[in-house]
N, C-alpha and C. Protein backbone atom coordinates (compact mmCIF):
# COMPACT_ATOMS: atom_id res chain seq x y z
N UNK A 1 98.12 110.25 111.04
CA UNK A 1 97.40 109.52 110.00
C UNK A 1 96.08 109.01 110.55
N UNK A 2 95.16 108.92 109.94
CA UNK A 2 93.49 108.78 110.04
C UNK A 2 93.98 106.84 110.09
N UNK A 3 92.96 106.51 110.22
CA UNK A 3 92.95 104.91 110.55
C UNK A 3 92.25 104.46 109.24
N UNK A 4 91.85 105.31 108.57
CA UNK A 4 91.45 104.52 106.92
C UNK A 4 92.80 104.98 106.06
N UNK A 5 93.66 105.99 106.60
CA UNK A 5 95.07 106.53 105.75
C UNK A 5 95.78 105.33 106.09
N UNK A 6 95.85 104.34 107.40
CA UNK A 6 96.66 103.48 107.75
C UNK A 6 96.14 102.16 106.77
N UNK A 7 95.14 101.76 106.84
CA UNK A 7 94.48 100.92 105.93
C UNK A 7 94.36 101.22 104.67
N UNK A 8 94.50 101.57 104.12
CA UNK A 8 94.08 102.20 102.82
C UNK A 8 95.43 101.14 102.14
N UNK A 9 94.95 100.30 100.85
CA UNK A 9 96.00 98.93 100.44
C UNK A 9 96.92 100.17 99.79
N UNK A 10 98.47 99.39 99.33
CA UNK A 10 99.26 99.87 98.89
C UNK A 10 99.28 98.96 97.45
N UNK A 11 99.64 99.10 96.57
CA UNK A 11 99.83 98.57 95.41
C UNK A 11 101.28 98.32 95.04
N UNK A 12 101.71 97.04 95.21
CA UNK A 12 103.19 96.39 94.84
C UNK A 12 102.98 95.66 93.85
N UNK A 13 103.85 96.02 92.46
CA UNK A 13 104.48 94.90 91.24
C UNK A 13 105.40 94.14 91.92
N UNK A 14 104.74 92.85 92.44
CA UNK A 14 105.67 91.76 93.05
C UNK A 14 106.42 90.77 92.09
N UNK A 15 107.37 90.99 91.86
CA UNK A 15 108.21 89.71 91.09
C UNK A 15 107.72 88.80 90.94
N UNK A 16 107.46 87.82 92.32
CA UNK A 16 106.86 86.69 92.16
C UNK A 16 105.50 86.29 92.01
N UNK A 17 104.47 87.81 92.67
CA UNK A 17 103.26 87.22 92.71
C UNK A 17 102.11 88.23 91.78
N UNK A 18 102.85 88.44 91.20
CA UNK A 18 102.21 89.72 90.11
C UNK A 18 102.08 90.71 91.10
N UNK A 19 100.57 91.55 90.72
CA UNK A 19 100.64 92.74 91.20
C UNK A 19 99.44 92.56 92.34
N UNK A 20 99.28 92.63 93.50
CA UNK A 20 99.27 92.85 94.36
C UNK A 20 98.48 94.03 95.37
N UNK A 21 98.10 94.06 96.36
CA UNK A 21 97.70 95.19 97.24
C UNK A 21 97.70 94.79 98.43
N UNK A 22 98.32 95.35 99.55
CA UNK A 22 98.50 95.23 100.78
C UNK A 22 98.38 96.45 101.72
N UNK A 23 97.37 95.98 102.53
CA UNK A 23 97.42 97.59 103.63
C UNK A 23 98.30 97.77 104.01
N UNK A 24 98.38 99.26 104.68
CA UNK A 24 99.25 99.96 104.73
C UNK A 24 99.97 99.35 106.60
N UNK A 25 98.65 99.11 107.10
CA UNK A 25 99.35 98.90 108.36
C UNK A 25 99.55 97.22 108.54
N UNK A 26 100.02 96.77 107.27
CA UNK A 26 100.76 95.65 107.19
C UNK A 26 101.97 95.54 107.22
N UNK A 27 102.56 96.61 106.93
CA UNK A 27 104.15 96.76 106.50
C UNK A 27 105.05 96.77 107.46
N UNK A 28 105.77 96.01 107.42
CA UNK A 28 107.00 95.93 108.48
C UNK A 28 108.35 96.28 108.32
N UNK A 29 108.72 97.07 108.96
CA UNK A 29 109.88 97.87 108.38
C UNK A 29 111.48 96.91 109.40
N UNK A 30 112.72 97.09 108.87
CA UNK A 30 113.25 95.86 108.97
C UNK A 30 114.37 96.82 109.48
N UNK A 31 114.66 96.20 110.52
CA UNK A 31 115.92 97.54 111.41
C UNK A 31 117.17 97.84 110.21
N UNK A 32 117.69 96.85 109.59
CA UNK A 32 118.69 96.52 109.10
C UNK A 32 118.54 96.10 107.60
N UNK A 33 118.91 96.31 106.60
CA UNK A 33 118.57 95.70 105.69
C UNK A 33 118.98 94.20 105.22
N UNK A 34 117.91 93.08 104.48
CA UNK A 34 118.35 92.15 104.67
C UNK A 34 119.86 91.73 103.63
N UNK A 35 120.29 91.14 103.66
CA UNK A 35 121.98 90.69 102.54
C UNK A 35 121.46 90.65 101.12
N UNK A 36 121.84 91.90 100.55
CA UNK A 36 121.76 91.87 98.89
C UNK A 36 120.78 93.01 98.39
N UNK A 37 119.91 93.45 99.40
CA UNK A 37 118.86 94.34 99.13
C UNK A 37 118.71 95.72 100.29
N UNK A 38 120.29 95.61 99.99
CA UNK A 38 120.17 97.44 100.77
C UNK A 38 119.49 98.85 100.99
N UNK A 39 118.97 98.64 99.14
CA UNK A 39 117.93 99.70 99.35
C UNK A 39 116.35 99.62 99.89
N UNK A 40 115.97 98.24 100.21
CA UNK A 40 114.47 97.99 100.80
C UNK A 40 114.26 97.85 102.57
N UNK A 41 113.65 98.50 103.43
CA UNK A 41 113.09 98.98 104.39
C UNK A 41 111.63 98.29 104.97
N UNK A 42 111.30 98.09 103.58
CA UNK A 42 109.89 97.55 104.49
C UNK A 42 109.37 96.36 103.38
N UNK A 43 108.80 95.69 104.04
CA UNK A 43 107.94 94.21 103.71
C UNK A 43 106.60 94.05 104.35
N UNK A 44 106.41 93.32 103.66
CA UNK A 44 104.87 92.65 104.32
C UNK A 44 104.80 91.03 104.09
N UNK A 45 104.23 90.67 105.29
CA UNK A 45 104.24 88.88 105.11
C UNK A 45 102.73 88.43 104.15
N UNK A 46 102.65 87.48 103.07
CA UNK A 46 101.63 87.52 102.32
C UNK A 46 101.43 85.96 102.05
N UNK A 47 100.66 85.16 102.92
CA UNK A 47 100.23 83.86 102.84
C UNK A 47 100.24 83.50 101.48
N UNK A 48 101.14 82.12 101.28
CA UNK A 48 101.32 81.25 100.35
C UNK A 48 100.08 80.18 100.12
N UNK A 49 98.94 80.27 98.81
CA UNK A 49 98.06 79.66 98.98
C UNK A 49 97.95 78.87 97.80
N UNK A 50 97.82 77.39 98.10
CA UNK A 50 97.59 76.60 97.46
C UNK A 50 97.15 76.52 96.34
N UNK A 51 97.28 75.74 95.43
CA UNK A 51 96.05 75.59 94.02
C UNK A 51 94.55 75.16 95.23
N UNK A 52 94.66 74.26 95.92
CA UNK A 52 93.73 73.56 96.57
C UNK A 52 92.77 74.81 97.64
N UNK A 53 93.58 76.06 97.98
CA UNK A 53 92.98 77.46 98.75
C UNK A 53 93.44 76.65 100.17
N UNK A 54 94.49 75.91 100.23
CA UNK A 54 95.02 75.72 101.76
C UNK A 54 96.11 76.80 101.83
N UNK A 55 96.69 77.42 102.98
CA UNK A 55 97.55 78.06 103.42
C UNK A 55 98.93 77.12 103.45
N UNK A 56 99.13 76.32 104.14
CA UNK A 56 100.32 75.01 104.30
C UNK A 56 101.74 75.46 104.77
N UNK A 57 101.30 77.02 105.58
CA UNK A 57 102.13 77.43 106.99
C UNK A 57 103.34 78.21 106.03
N UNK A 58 102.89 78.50 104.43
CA UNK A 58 104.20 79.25 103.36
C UNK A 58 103.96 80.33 103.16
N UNK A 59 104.85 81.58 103.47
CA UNK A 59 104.37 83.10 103.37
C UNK A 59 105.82 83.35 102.46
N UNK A 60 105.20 84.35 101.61
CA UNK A 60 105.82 85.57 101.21
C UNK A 60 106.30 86.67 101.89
N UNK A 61 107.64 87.06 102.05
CA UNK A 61 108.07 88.15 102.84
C UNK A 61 108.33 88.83 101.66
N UNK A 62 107.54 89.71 101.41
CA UNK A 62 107.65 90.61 100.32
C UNK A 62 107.88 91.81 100.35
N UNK A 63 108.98 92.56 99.01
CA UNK A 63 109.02 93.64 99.62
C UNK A 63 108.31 94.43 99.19
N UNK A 64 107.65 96.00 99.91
CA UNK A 64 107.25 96.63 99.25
C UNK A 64 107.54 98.24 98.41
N UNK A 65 108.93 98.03 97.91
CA UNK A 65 110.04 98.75 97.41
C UNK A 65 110.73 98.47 96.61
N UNK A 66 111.11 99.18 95.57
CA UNK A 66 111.86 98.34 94.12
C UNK A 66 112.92 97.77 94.73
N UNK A 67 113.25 96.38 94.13
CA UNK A 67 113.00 95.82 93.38
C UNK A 67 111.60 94.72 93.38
N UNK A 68 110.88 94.61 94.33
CA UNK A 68 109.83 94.40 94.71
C UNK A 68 110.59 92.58 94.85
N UNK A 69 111.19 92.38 95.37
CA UNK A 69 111.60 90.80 95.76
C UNK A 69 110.79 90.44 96.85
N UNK A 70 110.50 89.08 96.72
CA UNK A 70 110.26 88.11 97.60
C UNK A 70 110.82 86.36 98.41
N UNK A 71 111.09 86.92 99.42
CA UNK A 71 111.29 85.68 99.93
C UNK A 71 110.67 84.52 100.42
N UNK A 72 110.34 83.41 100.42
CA UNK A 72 109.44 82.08 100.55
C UNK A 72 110.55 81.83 102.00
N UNK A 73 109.55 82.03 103.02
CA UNK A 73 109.58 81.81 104.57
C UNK A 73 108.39 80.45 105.39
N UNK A 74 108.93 79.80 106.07
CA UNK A 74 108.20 79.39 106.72
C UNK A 74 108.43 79.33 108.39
N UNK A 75 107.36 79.08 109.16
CA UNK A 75 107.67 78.85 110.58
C UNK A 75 108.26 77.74 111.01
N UNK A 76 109.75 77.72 111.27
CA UNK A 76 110.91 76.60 111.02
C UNK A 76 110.13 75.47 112.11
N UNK A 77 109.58 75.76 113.31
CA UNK A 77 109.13 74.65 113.98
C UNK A 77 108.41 73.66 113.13
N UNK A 78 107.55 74.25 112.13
CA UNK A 78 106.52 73.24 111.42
C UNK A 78 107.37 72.06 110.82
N UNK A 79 108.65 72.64 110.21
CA UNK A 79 109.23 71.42 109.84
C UNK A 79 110.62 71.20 110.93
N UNK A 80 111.27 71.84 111.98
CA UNK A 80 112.37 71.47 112.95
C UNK A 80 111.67 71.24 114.19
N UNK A 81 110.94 70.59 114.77
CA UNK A 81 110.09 70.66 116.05
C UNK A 81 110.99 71.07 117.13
N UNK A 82 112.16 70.65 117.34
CA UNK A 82 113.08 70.83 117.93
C UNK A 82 114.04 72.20 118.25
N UNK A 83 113.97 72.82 116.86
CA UNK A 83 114.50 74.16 116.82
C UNK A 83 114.53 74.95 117.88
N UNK A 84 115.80 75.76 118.31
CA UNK A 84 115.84 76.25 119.83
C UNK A 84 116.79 77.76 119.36
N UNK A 85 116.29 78.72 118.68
CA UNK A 85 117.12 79.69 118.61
C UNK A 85 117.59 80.71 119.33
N UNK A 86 119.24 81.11 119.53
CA UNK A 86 119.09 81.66 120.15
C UNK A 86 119.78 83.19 119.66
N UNK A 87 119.22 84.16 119.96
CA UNK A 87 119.42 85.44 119.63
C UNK A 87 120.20 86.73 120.42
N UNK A 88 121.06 86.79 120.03
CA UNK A 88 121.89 88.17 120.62
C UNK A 88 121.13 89.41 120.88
N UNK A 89 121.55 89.54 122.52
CA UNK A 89 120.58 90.22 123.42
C UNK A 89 120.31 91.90 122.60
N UNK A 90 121.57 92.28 121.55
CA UNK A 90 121.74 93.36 120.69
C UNK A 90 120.58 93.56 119.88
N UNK A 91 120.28 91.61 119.53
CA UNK A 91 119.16 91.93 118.06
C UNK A 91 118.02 91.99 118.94
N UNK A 92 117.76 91.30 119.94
CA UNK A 92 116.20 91.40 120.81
C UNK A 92 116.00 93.36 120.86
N UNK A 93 116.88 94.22 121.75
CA UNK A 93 117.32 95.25 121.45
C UNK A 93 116.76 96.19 120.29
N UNK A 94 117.29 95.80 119.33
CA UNK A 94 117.21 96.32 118.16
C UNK A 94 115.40 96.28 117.55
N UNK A 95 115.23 95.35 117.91
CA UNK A 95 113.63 94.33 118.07
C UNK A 95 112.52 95.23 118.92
N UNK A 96 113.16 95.81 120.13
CA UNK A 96 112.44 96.03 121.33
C UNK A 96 111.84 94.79 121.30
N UNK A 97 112.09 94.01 121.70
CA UNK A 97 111.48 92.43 122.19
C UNK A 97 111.37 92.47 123.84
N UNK A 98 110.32 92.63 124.57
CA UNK A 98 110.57 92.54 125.94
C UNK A 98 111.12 90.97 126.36
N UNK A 99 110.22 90.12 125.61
CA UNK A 99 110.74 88.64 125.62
C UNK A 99 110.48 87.94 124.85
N UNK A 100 110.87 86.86 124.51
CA UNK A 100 110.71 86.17 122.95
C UNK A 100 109.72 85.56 122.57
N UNK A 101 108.70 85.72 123.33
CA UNK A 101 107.39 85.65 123.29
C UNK A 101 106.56 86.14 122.21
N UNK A 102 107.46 87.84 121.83
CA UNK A 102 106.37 88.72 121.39
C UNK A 102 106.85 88.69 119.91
N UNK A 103 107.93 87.14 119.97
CA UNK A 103 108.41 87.43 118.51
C UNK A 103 108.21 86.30 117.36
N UNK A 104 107.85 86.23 116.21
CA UNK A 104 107.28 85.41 115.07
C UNK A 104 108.90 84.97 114.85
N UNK A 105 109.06 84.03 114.57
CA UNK A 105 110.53 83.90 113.37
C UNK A 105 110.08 82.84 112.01
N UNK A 106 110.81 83.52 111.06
CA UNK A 106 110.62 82.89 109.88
C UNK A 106 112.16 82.41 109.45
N UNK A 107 111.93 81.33 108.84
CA UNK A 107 112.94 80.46 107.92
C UNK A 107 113.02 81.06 106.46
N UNK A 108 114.19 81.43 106.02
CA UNK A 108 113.70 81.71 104.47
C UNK A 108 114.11 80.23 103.68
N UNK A 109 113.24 80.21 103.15
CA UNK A 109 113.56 78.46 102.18
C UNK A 109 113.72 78.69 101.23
N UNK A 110 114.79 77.88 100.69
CA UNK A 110 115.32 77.87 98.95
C UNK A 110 114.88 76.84 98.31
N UNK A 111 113.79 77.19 97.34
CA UNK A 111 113.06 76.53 96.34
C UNK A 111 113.80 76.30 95.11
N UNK A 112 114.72 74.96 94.65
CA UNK A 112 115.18 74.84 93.89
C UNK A 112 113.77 74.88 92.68
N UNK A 113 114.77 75.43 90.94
CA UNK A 113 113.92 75.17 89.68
C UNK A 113 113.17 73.66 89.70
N UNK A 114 113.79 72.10 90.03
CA UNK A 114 113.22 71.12 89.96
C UNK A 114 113.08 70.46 91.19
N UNK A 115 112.08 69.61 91.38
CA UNK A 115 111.00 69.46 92.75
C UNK A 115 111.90 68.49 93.30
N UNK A 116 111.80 68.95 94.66
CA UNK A 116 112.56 68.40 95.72
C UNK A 116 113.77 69.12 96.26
N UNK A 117 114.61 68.87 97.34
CA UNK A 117 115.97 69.35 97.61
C UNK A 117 115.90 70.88 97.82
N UNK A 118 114.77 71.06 98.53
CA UNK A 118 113.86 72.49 99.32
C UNK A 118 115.01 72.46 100.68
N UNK A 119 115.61 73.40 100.74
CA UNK A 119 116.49 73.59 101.84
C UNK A 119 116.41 74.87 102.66
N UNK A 120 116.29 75.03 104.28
CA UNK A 120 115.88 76.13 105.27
C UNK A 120 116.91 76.99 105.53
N UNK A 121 116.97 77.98 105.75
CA UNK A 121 118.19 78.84 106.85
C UNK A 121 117.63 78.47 108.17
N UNK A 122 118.28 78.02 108.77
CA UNK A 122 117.78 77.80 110.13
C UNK A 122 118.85 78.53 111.05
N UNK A 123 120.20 79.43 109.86
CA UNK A 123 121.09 79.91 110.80
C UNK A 123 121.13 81.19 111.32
N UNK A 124 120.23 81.92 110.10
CA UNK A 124 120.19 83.78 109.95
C UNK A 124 117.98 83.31 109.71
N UNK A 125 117.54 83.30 110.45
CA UNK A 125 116.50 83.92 110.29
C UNK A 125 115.80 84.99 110.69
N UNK A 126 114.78 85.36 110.31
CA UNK A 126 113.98 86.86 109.95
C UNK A 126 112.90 86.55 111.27
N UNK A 127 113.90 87.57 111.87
CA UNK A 127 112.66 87.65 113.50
C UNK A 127 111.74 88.99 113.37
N UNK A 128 110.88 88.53 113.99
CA UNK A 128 109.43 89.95 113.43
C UNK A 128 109.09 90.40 115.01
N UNK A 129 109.07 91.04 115.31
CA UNK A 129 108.17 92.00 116.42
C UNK A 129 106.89 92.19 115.52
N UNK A 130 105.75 91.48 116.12
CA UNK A 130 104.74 91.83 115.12
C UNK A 130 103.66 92.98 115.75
N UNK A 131 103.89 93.19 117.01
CA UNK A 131 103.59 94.37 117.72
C UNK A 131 104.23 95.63 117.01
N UNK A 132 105.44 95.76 116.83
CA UNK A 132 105.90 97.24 116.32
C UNK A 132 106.01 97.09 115.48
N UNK A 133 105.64 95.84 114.47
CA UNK A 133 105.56 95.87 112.65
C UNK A 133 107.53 96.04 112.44
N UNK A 134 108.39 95.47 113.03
CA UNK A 134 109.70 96.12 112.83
C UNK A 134 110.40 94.03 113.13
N UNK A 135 111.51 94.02 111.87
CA UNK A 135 112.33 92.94 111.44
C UNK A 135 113.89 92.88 111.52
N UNK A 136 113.90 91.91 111.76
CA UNK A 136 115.38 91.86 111.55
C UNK A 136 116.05 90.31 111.16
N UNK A 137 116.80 90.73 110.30
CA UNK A 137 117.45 88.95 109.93
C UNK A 137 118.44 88.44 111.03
N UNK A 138 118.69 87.62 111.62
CA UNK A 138 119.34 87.42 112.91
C UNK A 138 120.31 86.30 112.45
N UNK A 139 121.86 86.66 112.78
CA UNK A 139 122.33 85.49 113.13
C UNK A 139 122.24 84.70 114.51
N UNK A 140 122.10 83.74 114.64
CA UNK A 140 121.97 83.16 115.85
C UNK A 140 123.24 82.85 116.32
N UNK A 141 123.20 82.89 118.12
CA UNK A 141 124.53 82.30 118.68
C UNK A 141 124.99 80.63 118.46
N UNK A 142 123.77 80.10 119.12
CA UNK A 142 124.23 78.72 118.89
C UNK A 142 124.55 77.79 116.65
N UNK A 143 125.42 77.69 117.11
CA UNK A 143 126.00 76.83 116.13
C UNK A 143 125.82 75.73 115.20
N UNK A 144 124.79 75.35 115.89
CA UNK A 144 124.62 73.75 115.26
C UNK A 144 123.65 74.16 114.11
N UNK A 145 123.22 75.07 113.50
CA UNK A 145 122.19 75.30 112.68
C UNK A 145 122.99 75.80 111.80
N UNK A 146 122.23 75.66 110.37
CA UNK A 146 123.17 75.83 109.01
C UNK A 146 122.06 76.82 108.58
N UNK A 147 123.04 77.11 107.10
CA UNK A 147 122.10 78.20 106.30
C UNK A 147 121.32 77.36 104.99
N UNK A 148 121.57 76.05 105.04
CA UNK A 148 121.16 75.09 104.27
C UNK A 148 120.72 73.87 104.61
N UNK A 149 120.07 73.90 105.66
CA UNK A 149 119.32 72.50 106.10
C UNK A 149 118.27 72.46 105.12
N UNK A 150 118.53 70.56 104.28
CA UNK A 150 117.93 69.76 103.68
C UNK A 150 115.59 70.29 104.19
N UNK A 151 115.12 70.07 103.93
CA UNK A 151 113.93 70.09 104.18
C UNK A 151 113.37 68.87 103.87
N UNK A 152 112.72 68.31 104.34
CA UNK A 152 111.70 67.19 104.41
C UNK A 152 110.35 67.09 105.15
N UNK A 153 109.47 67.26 104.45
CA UNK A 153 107.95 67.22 105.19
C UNK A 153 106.63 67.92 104.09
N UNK A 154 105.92 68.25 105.00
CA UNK A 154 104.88 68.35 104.13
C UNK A 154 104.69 69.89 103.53
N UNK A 155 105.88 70.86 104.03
CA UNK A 155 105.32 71.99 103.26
C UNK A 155 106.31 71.94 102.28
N UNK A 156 105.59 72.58 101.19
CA UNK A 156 106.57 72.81 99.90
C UNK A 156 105.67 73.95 98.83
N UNK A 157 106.12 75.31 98.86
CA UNK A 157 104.97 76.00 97.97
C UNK A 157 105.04 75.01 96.22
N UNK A 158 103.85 75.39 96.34
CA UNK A 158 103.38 74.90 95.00
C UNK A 158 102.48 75.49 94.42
């Protein structure tokens, strides 16, 4: 492929964010498929932007494959400072992760219909190799993290 065939946007009817265009060498293809959406392979991450044109650390993991779903992710440190995940040496593996350095992780957050009571996975999140464009949803070893931690702080898409 030519390097304008790699760039060249793709056009997704996104559920959530209408219709859309994303280059091509945005797409991140996901070792495994994530729970519920067996037939989708690849996504692209697509900054959550304000009425105000702030970013506020909220992306779209979108897919770019029918059913064209999206998930509302954030970088769990912004709101767990503490957060310490740890990942089965299988999924690093699966990742090609030389070390966990080379890896993004996202929280998927559940945006209830009425405001407030925004709750994280902090137990299965979506680790990215953003070098090989390649994902995977991870359960983590350690325990103490739920698939429904409460949220409190300053991000909240809107």
């Amino acid at each position: 492929m030519t390097t304008e065939t790699l760039t060249a946007p793709i056009a997704v009817p996104s559920q959530a964010l209408g219709a859309i265009e994303v280059a091509r060498d945005s797409v991140i293809a996901v070792c495994e498929p994530l729970a519920g959406f067996p037939d989708c392979s690849s996504y692209t991450l697509v900054e959550h932007t304000r009425r105000d044109g702030s970013g506020g650390g909220v992306f779209w993991f979108q897919a770019v494959e029918r059913p064209f779903h999206a998930f509302v992710v954030t970088d769990p440190w912004t709101v767990f400072p503490d957060y310490s995940p740890e990942i089965a040496e299988s999924d690093a593996a699966d990742l090609e992760l030389a070390s966990f350095e080379d890896a993004r992780v996202f929280a998927i957050l559940t945006v209830p219909r009425t405001p407030g009571g925004i709750t994280v996975n902090l137990r299965a999140p979506i680790v990215v190799n953003m070098a090989r464009r390649v994902a995977k949803q991870v359960v983590l070893l350690n325990d103490e993290y739920h698939t429904r931690h409460l949220m409190s702080g300053p991000i909240a898409p809107r």
